[in-house]
C-alpha atoms as a PDB file:
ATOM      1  CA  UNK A   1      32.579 -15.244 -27.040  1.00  0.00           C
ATOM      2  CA  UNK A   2      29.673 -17.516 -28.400  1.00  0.00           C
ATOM      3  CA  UNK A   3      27.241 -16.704 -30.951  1.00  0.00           C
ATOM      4  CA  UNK A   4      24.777 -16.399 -28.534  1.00  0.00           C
ATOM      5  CA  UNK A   5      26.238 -13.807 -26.246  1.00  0.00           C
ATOM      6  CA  UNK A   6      26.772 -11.336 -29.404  1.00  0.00           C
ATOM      7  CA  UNK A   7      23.831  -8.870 -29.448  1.00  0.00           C
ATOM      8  CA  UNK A   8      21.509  -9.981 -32.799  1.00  0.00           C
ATOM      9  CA  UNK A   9      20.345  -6.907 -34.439  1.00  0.00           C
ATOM     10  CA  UNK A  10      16.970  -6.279 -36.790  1.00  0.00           C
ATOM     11  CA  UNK A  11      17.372  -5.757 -40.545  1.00  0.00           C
ATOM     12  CA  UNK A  12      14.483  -5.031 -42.716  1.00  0.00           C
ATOM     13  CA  UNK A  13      14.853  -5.930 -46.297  1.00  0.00           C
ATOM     14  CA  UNK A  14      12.834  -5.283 -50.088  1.00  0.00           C
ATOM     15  CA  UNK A  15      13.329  -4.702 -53.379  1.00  0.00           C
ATOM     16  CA  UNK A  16      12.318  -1.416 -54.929  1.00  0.00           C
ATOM     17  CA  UNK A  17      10.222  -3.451 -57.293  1.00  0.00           C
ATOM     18  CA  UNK A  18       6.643  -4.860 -57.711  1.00  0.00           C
ATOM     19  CA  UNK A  19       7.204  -7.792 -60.352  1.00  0.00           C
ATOM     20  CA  UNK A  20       5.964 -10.506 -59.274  1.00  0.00           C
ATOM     21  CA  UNK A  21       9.354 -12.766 -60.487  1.00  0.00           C
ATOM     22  CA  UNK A  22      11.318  -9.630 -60.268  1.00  0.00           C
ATOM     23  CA  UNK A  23      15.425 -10.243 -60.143  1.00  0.00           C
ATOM     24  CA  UNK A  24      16.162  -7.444 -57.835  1.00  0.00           C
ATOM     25  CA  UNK A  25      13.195  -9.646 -55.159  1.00  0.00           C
ATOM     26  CA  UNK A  26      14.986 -12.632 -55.723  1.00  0.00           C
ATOM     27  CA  UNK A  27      18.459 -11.008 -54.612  1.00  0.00           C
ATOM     28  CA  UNK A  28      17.217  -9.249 -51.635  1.00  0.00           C
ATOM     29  CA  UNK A  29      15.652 -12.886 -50.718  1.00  0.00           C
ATOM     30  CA  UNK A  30      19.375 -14.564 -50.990  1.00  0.00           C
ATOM     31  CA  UNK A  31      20.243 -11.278 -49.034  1.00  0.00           C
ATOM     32  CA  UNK A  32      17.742 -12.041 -46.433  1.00  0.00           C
ATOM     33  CA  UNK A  33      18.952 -15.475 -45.898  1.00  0.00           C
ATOM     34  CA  UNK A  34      23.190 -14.767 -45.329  1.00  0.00           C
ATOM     35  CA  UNK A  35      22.007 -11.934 -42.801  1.00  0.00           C
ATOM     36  CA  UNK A  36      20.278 -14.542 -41.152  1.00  0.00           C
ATOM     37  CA  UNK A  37      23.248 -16.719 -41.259  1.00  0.00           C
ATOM     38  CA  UNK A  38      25.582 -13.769 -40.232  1.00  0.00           C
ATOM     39  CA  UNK A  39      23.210 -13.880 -36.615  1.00  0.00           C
ATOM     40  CA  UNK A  40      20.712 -11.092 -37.852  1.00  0.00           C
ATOM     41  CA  UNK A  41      16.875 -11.119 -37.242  1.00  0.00           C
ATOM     42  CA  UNK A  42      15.380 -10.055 -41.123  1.00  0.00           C
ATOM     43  CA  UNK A  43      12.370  -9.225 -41.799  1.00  0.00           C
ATOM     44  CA  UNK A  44      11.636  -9.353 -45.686  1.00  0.00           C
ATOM     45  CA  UNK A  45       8.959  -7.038 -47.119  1.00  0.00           C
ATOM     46  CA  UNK A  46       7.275  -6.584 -50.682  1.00  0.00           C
ATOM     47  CA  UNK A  47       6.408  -3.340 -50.793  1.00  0.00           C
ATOM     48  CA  UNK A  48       2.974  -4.428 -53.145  1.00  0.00           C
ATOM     49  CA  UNK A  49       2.051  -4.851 -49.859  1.00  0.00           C
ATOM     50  CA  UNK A  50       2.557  -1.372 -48.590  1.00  0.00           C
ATOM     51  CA  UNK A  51       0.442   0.760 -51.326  1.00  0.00           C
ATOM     52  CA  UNK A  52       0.601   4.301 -51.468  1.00  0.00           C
ATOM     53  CA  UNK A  53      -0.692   6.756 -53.804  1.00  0.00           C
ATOM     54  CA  UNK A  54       2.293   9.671 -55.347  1.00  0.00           C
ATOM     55  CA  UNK A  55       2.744  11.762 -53.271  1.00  0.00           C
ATOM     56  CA  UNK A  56       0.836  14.947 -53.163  1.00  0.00           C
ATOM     57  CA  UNK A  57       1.658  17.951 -51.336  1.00  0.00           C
ATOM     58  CA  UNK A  58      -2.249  18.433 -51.063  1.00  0.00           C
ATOM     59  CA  UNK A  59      -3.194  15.651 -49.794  1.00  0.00           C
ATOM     60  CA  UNK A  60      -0.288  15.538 -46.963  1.00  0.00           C
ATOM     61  CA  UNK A  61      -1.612  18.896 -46.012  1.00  0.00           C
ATOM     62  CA  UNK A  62      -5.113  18.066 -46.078  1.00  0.00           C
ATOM     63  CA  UNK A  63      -5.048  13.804 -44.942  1.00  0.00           C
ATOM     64  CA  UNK A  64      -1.878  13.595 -43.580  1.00  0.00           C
ATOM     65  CA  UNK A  65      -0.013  10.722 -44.955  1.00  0.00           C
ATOM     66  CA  UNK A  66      -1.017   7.337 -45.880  1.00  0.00           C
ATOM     67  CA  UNK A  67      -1.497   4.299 -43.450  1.00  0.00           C
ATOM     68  CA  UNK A  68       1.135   2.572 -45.111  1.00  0.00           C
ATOM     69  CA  UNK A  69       3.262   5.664 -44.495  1.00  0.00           C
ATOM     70  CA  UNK A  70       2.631   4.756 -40.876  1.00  0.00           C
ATOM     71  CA  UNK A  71       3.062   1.248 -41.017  1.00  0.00           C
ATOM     72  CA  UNK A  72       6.403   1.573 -42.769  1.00  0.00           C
ATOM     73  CA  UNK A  73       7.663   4.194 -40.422  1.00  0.00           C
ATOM     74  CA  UNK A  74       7.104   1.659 -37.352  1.00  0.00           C
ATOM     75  CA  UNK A  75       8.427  -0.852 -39.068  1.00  0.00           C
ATOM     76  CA  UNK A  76      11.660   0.677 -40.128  1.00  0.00           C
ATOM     77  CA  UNK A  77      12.189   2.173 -36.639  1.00  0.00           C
ATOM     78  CA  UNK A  78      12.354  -0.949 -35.500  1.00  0.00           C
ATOM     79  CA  UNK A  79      15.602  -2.023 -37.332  1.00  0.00           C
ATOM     80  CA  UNK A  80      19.020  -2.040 -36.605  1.00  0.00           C
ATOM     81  CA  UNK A  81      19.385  -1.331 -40.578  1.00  0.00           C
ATOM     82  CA  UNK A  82      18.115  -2.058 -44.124  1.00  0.00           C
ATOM     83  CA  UNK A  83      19.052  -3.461 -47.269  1.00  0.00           C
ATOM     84  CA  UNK A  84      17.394  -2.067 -50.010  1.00  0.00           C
ATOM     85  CA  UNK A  85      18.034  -3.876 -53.322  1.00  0.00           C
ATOM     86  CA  UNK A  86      16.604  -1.881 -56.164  1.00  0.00           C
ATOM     87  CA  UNK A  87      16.587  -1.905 -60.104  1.00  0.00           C
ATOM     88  CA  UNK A  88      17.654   0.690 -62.374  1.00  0.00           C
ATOM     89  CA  UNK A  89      14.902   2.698 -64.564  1.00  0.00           C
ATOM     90  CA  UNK A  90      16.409   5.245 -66.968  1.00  0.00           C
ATOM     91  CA  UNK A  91      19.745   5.108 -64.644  1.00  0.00           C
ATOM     92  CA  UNK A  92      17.677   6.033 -61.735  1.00  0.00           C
ATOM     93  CA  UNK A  93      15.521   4.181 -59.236  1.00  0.00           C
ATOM     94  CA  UNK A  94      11.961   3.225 -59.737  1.00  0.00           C
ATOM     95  CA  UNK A  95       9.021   5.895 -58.711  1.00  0.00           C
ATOM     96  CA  UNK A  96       7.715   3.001 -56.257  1.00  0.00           C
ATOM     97  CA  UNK A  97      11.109   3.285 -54.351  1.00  0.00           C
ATOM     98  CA  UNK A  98      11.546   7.528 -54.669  1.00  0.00           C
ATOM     99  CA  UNK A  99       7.700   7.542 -53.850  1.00  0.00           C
ATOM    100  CA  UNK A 100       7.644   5.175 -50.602  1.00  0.00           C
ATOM    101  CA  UNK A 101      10.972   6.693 -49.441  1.00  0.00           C
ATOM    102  CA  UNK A 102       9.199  10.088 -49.878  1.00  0.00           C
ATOM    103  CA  UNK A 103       5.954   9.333 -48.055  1.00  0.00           C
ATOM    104  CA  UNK A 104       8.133   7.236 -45.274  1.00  0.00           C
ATOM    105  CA  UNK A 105      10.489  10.308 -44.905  1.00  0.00           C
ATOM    106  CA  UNK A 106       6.807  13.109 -44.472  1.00  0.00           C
ATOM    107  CA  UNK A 107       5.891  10.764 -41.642  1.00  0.00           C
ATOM    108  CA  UNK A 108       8.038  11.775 -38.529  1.00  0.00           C
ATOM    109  CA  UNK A 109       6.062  15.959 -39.394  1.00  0.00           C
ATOM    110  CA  UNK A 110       3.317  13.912 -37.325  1.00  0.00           C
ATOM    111  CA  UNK A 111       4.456  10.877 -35.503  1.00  0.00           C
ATOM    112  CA  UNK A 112       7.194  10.063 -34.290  1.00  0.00           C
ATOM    113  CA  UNK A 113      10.913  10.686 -34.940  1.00  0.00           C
ATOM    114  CA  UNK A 114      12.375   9.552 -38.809  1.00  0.00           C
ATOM    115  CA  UNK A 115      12.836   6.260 -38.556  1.00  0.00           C
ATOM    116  CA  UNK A 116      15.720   6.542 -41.056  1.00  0.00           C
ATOM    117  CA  UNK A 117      18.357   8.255 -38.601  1.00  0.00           C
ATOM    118  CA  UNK A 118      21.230   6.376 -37.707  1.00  0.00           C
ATOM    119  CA  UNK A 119      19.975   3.016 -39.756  1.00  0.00           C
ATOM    120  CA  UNK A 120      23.087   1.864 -41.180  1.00  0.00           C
ATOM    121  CA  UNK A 121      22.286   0.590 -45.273  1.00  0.00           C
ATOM    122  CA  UNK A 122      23.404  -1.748 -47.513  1.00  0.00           C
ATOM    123  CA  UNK A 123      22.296  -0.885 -51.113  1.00  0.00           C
ATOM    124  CA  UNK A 124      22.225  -3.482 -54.491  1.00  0.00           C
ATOM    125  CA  UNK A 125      20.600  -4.036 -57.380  1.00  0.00           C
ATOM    126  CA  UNK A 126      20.006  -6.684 -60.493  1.00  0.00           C
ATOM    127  CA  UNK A 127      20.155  -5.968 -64.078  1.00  0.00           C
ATOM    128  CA  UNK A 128      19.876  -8.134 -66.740  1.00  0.00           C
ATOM    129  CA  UNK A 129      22.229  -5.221 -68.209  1.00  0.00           C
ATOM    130  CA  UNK A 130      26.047  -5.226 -67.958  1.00  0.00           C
ATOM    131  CA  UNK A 131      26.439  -2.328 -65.347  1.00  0.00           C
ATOM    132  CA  UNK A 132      23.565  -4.444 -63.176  1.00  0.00           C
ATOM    133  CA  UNK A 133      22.280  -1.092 -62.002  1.00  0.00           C
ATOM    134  CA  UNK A 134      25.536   0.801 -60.616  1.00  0.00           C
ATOM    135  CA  UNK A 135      23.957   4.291 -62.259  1.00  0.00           C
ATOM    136  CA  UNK A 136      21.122   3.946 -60.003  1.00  0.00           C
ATOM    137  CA  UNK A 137      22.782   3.543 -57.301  1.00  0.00           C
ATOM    138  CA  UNK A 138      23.978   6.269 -57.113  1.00  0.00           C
ATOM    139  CA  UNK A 139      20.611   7.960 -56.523  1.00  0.00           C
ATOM    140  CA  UNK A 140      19.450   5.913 -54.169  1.00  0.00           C
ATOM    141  CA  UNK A 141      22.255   6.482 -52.197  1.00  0.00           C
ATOM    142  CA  UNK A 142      22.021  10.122 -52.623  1.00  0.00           C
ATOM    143  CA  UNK A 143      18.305   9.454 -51.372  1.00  0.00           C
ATOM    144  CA  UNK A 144      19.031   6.939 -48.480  1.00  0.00           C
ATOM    145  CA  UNK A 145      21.644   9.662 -47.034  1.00  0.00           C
ATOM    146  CA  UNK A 146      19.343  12.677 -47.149  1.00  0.00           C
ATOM    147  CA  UNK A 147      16.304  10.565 -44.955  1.00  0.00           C
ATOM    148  CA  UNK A 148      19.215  10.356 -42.517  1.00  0.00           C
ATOM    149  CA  UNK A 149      20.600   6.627 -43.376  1.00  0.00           C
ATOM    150  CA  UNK A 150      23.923   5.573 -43.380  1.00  0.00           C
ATOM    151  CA  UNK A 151      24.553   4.121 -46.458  1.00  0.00           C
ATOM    152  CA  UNK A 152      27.865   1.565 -46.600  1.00  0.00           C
ATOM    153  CA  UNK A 153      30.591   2.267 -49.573  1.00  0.00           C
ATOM    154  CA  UNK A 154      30.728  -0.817 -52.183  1.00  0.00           C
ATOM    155  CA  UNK A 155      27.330  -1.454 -53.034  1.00  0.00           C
ATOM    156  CA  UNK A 156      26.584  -4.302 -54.836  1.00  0.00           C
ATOM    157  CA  UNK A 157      25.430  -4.878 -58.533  1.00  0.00           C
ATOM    158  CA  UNK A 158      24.129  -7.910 -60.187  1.00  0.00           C
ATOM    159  CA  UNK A 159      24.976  -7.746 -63.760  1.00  0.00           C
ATOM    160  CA  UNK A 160      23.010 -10.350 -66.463  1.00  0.00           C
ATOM    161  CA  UNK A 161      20.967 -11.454 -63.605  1.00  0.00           C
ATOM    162  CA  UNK A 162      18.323 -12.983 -65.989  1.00  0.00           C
ATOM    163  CA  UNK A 163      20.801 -15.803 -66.081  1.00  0.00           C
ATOM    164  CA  UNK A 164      22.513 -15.141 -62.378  1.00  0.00           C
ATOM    165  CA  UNK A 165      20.106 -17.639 -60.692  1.00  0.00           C
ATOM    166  CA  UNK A 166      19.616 -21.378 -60.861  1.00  0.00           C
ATOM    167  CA  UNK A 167      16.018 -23.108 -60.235  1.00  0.00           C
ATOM    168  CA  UNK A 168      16.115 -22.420 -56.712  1.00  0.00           C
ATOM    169  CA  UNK A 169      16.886 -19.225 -56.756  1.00  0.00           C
ATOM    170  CA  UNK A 170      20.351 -18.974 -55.752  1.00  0.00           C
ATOM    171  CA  UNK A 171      23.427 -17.602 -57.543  1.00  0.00           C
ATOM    172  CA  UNK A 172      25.318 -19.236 -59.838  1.00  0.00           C
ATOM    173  CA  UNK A 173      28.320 -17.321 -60.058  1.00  0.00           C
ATOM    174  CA  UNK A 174      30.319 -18.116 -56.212  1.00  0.00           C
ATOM    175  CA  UNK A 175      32.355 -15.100 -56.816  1.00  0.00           C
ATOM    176  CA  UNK A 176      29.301 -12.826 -56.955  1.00  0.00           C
ATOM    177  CA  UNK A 177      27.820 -14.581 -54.019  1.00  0.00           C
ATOM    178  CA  UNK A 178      30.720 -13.751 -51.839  1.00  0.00           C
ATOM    179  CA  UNK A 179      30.510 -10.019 -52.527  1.00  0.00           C
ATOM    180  CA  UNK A 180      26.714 -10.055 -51.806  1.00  0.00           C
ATOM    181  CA  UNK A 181      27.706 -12.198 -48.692  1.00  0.00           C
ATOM    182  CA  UNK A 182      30.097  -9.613 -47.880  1.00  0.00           C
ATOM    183  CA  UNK A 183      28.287  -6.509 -48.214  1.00  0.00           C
ATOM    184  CA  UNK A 184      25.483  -8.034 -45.822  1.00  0.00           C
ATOM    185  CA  UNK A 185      28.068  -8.976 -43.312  1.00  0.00           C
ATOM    186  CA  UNK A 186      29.755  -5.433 -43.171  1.00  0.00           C
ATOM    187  CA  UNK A 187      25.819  -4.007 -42.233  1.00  0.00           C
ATOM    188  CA  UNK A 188      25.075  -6.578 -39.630  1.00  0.00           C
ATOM    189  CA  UNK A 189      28.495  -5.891 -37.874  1.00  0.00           C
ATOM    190  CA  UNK A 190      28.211  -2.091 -38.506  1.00  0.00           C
ATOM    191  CA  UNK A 191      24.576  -2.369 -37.260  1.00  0.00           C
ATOM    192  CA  UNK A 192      25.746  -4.563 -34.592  1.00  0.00           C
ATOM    193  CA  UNK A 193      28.411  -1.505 -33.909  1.00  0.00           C
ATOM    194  CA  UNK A 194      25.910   0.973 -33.406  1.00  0.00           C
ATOM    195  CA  UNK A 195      23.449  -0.978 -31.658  1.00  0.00           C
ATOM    196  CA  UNK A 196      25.597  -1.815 -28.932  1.00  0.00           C
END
């Protein structure tokens, strides 16, 4: 079978971070790039782009939510899957991640289905720490499951990423490369699974 008869499926990926030269945006760039060499079509997002104020219970009720909301919601329903690479804040994920997940998952009350169900995820993050953000992972994959994602096993964590990258922003370390190389090949085959 060539490449070119195997069905190329749409992955959306960010970080769940707004710094500028933020470690957990450079990963999810690398990411980008070996999904694109695996045969998927990425789009790459920073979600400084997509502001949104915290979410308020009063202000759903009595606006509705965001634009942003909206844009986010048609843009993630038009994946095949996402990888969300995020850092670790107090061994939890940062209130710009919880808060644009929350808005993103209010949407579908007035347009649309949730654009989470079904979207198979890949989940990693970059720490200049030791642990590279495992403990947060494990809320974001608590969060990613209850929007209706599937979330792959054997996320990925970048540990002393402050010194992980070289001058072009691309990992030193070949053994960590492969594992971030695998992870994004298991969710372009999975998403390739489900899209066929």
């Amino acid at each position: 079978m060539k490449r070119s008869d195997i069905l190329s499926v749409n992955l959306l990926v960010f970080a769940g971070s707004l710094r500028r030269d933020s470690l957990n945006k450079k990963l999810a760039r690398i990411a980008a790039r070996m999904a694109e060499a695996a045969g998927a079509r990425t789009t790459c997002i920073d979600l400084r782009d997509y502001p949104l104020p915290i979410y308020d219970g009063d202000v759903e009720a009595h606006e509705g939510p965001p634009a942003n909301a909206f844009r986010l919601q048609e843009l993630i329903a038009a994946q095949h899957g996402l990888i969300v690479v995020s850092p670790e804040y107090n061994h939890s994920i940062p209130a710009l991640l919880k808060n644009t997940l929350d808005w993103v998952s209010r949407t579908p009350r007035v347009r649309g289905p949730n654009p989470f169900a079904g979207k198979v995820a890949g989940i990693m993050s970059a720490s200049p720490g030791a642990l590279g953000g495992l403990q947060g992972q494990d809320h974001l994959r608590r969060v990613l499951e209850t929007v209706g994602a599937l979330v792959l096993p054997g996320g990925v964590a970048l540990p002393r990423a402050d010194a992980a990258f070289d001058g072009e922003d691309t990992l030193t370390d070949a053994a960590m490369a492969e594992r971030v190389e695998n992870l994004v090949a298991r969710v372009v085959a999975t998403a390739t699974k489900l899209a066929a």
